[in-house]
Protein backbone atom coordinates (compact mmCIF):
# COMPACT_ATOMS: atom_id res chain seq x y z
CA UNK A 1 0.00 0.00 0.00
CA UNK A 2 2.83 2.26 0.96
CA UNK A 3 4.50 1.35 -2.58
CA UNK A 4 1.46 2.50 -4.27
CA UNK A 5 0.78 5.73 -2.17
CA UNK A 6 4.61 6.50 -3.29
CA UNK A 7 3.84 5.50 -7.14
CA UNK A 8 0.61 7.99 -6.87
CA UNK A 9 2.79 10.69 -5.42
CA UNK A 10 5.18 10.58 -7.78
CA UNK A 11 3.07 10.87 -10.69
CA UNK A 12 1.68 13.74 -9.66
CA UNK A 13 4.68 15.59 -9.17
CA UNK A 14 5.52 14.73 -12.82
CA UNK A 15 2.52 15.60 -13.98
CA UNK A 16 2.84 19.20 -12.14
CA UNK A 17 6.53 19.94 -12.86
CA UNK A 18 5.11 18.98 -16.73
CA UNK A 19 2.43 21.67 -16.18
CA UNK A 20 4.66 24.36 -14.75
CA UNK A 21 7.02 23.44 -17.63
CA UNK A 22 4.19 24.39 -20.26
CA UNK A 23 2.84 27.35 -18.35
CA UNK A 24 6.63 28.37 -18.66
CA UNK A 25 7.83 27.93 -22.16
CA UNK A 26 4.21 29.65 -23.15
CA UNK A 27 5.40 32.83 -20.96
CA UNK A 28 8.80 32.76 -22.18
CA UNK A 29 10.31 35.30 -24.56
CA UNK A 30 13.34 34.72 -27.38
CA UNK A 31 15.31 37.31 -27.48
CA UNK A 32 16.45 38.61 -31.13
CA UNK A 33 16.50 42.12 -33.11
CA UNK A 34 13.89 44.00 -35.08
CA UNK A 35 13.96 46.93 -37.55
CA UNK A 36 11.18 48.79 -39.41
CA UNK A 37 10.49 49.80 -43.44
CA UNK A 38 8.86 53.37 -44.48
CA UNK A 39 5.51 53.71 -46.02
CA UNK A 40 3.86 56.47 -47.20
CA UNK A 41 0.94 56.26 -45.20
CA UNK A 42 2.91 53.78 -42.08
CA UNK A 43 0.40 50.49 -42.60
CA UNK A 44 1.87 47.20 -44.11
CA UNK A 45 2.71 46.65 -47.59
CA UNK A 46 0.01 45.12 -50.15
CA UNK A 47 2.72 43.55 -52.43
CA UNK A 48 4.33 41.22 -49.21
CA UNK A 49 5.41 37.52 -49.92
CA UNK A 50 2.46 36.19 -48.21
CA UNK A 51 0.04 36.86 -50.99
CA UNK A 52 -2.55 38.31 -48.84
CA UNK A 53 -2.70 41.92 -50.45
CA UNK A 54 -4.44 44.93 -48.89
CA UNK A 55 -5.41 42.71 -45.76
CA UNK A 56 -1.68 42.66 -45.63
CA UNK A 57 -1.40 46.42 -45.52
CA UNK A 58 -4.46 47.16 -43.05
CA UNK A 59 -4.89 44.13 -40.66
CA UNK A 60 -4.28 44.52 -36.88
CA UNK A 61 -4.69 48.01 -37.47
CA UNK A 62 -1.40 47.95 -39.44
CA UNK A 63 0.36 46.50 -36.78
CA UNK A 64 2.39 43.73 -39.18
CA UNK A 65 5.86 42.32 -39.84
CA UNK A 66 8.10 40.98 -42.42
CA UNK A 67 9.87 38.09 -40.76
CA UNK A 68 12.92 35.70 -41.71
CA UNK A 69 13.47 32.10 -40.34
CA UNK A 70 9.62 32.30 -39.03
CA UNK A 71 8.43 32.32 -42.69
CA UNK A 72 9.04 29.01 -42.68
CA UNK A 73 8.30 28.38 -46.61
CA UNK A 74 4.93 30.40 -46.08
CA UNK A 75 3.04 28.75 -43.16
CA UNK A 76 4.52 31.34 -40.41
CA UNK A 77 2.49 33.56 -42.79
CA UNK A 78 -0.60 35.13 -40.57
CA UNK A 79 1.19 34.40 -37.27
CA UNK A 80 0.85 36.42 -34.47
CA UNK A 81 3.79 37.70 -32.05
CA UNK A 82 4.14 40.23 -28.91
CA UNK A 83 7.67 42.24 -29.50
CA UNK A 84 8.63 44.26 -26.82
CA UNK A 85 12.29 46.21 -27.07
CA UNK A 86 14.95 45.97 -23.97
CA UNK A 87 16.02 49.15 -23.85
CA UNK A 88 14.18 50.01 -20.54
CA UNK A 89 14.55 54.28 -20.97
CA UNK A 90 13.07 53.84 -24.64
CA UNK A 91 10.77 50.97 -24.25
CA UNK A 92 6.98 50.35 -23.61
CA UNK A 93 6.58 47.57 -21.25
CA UNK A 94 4.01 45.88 -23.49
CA UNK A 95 5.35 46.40 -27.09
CA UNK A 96 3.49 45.72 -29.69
CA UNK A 97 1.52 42.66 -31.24
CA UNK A 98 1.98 41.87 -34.41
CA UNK A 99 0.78 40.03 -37.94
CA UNK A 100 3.32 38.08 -40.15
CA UNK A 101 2.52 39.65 -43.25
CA UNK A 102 5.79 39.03 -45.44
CA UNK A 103 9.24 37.78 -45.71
CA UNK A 104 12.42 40.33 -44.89
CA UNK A 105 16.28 39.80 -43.66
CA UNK A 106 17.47 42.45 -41.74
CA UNK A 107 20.98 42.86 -40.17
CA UNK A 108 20.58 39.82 -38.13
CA UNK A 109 16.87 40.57 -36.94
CA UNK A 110 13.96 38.34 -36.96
CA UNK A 111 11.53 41.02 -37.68
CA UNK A 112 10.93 43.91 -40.11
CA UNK A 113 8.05 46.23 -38.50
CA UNK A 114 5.65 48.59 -40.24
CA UNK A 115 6.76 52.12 -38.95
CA UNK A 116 3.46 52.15 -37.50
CA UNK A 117 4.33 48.44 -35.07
CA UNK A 118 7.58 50.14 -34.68
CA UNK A 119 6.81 53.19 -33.06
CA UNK A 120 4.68 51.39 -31.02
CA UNK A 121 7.56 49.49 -29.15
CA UNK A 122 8.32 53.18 -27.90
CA UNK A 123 7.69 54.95 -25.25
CA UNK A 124 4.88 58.17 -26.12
CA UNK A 125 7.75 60.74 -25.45
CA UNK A 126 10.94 58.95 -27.52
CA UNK A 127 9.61 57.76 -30.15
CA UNK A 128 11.75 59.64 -32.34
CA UNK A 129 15.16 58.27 -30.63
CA UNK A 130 14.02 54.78 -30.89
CA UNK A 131 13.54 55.38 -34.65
CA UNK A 132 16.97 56.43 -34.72
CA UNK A 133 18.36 53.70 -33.69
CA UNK A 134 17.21 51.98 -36.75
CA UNK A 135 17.84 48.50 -35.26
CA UNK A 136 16.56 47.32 -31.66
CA UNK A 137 17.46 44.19 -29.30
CA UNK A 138 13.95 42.81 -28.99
CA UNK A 139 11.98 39.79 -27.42
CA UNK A 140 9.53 38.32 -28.18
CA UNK A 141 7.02 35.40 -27.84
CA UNK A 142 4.14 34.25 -30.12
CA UNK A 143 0.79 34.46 -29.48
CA UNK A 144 -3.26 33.84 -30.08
CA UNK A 145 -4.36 35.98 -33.24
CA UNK A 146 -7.97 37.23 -32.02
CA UNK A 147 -9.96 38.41 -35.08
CA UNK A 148 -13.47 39.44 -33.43
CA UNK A 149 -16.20 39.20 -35.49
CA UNK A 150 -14.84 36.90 -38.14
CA UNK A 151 -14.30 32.92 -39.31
CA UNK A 152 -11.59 31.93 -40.92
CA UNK A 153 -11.88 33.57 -44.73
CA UNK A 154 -10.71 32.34 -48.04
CA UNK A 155 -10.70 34.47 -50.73
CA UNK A 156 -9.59 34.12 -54.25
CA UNK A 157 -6.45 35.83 -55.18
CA UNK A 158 -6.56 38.63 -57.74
CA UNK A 159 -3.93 36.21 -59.89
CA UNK A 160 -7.05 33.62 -60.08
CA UNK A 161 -8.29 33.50 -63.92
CA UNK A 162 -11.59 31.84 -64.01
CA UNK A 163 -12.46 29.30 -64.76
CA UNK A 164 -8.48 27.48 -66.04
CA UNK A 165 -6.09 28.76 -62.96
CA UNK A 166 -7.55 29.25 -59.47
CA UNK A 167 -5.43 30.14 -56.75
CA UNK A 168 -6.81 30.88 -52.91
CA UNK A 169 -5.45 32.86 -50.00
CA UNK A 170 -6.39 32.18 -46.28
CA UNK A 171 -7.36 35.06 -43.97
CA UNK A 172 -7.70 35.51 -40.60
CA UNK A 173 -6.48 32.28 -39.17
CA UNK A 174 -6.99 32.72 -34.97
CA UNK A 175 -5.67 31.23 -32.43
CA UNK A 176 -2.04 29.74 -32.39
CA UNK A 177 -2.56 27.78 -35.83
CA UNK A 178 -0.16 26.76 -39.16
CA UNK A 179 -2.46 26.26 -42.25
CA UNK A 180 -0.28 23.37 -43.82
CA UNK A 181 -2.12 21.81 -46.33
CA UNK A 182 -5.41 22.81 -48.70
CA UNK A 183 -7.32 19.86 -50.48
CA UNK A 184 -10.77 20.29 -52.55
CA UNK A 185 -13.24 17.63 -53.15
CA UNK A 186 -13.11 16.20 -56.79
CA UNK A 187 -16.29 15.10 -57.32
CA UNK A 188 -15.67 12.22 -60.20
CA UNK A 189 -13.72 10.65 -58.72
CA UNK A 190 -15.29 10.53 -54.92
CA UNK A 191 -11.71 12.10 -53.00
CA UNK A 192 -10.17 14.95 -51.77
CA UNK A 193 -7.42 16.33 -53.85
CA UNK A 194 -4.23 18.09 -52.90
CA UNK A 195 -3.81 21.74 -53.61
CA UNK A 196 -0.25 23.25 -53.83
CA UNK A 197 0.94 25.95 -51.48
CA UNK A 198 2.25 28.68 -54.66
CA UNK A 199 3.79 30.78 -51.85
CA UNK A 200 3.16 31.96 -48.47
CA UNK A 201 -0.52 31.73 -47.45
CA UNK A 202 -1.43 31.41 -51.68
CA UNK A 203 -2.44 27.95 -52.60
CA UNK A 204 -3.63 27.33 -56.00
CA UNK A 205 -4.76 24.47 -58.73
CA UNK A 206 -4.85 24.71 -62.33
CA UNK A 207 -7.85 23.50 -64.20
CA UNK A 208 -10.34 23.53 -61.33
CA UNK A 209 -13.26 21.45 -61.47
CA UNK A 210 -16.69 22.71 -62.87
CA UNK A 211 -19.68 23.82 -60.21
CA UNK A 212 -19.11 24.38 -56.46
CA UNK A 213 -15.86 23.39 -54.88
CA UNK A 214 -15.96 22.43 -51.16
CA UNK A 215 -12.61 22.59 -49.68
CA UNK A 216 -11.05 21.50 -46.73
CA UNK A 217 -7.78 23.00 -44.72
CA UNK A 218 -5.40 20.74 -42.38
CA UNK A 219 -4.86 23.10 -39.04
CA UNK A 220 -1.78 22.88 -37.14
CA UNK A 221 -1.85 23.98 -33.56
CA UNK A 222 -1.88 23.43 -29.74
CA UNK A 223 -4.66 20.86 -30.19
CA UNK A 224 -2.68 18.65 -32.68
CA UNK A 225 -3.45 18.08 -36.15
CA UNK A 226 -6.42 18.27 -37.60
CA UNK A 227 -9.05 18.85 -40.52
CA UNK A 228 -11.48 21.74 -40.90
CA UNK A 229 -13.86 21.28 -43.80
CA UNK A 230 -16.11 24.62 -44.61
CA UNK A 231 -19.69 24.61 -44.59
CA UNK A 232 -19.23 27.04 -47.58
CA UNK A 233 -18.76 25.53 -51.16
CA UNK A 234 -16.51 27.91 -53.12
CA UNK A 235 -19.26 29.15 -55.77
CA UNK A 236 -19.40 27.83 -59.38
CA UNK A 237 -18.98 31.76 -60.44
CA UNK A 238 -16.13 32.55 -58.93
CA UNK A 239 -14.03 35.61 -59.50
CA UNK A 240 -10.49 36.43 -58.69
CA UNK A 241 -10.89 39.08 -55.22
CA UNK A 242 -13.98 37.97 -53.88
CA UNK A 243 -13.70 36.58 -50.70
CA UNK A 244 -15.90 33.84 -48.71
CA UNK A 245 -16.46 33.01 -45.33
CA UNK A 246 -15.37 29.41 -44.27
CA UNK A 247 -17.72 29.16 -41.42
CA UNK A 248 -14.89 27.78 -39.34
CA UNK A 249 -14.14 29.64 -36.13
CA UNK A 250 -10.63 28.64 -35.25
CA UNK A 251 -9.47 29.46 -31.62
């Protein structure tokens, strides 16, 4: 009896120090260097290597990045991060979260901020000297994207010419998920069918079938692996930029 009391302790000591070990890498921050590109107007860039346009430029307020070895081929694409800067006479305390919205290499940084994220790393009254220092020792940890008010969104990219060459980008992706594969239902022949990712968040397919196409998207995240399909059939009309709502509420 004693034996087993000990075996029952034990196992729930592992099973705390396991918990505390979780509750610790999600807290911790890596610590790395950021700069920032001009704009005219201090939003994102609608021409970034994810694909995903004018969301690109305007979502999260503006608040986005180009990163470098989080691109990871095109799934970090859509990410979500906290950045905070170290220097503690320049620095906000909270930073700034951001949306990976393209690719960049700095000089040895991991991010490249919109002016607008940028300034935001800054305290209200030296914001101008942080600018000048053109690169800043950073951490920073990811995080939940929170997207109130929408499902995850596909739309049709603007290279799309219907009905030979359709190509798809995803949109507002919540919570801590990868999008890592795209399949659509081909209807002869009764099974799903792979889509290719083109680049970043773009996944396309030449000669799409005729009629509705249902689709279905393989979600990576804290709760494993697994498939989404939407309750919304891509249209038998569609046109390159319209964009449709998945139905899917990711979290």
């Amino acid at each position: 009896m004693g034996f087993a009391l000990k075996n029952q302790v034990f196992l729930l000591c592992v099973m705390v120090l396991l918990l505390a070990v979780r509750c610790y890498s999600e807290d911790t921050f890596t610590r790395s260097r950021a700069t920032y590109y001009g704009s005219p107007d201090c939003y994102g860039t609608p021409s970034g290597a994810c694909g995903f346009r004018e969301f690109g430029r305007t979502v999260n307020d503006g608040n986005v990045a180009g990163v470098s070895r989080l691109f990871r081929n095109g799934t970090g694409c859509g990410a979500c991060y906290q950045l905070r800067c170290t220097t503690p006479q320049y620095c906000a305390d909270e930073g700034v979260n951001i949306v990976v919205t393209d690719y960049g290499e700095g000089d040895k940084t991991d991010f490249i901020l919109s002016s607008r994220a940028y300034a935001k790393l800054a305290r209200p009254n030296v914001v101008l000297q942080l600018f000048s220092y053109g690169v800043v020792d950073i951490e920073y940890r990811r995080i939940s994207c929170k997207y109130s008010g929408y499902n995850l969104m596909f739309k049709v990219h603007e290279s799309s010419n219907y009905p030979r060459y359709l190509a798809i980008v995803l949109l507002y992706v919540a919570g801590q998920n990868d999008i890592t594969a795209v399949e659509f239902w081909q209807e002869d022949c009764q099974q799903w069918r792979a889509m290719r990712r083109a680049y970043g968040a773009v996944w396309d397919l030449a000669s799409p079938p005729s009629g509705p196409i249902k689709l279905r998207f393989q979600v990576s995240g804290s709760s494993g692996i697994k498939w989404f399909e939407s309750k919304n059939a891509l249209p038998s009309d569609w046109k390159a930029g319209a964009a449709y709502d998945s139905y899917i509420q990711l979290t």
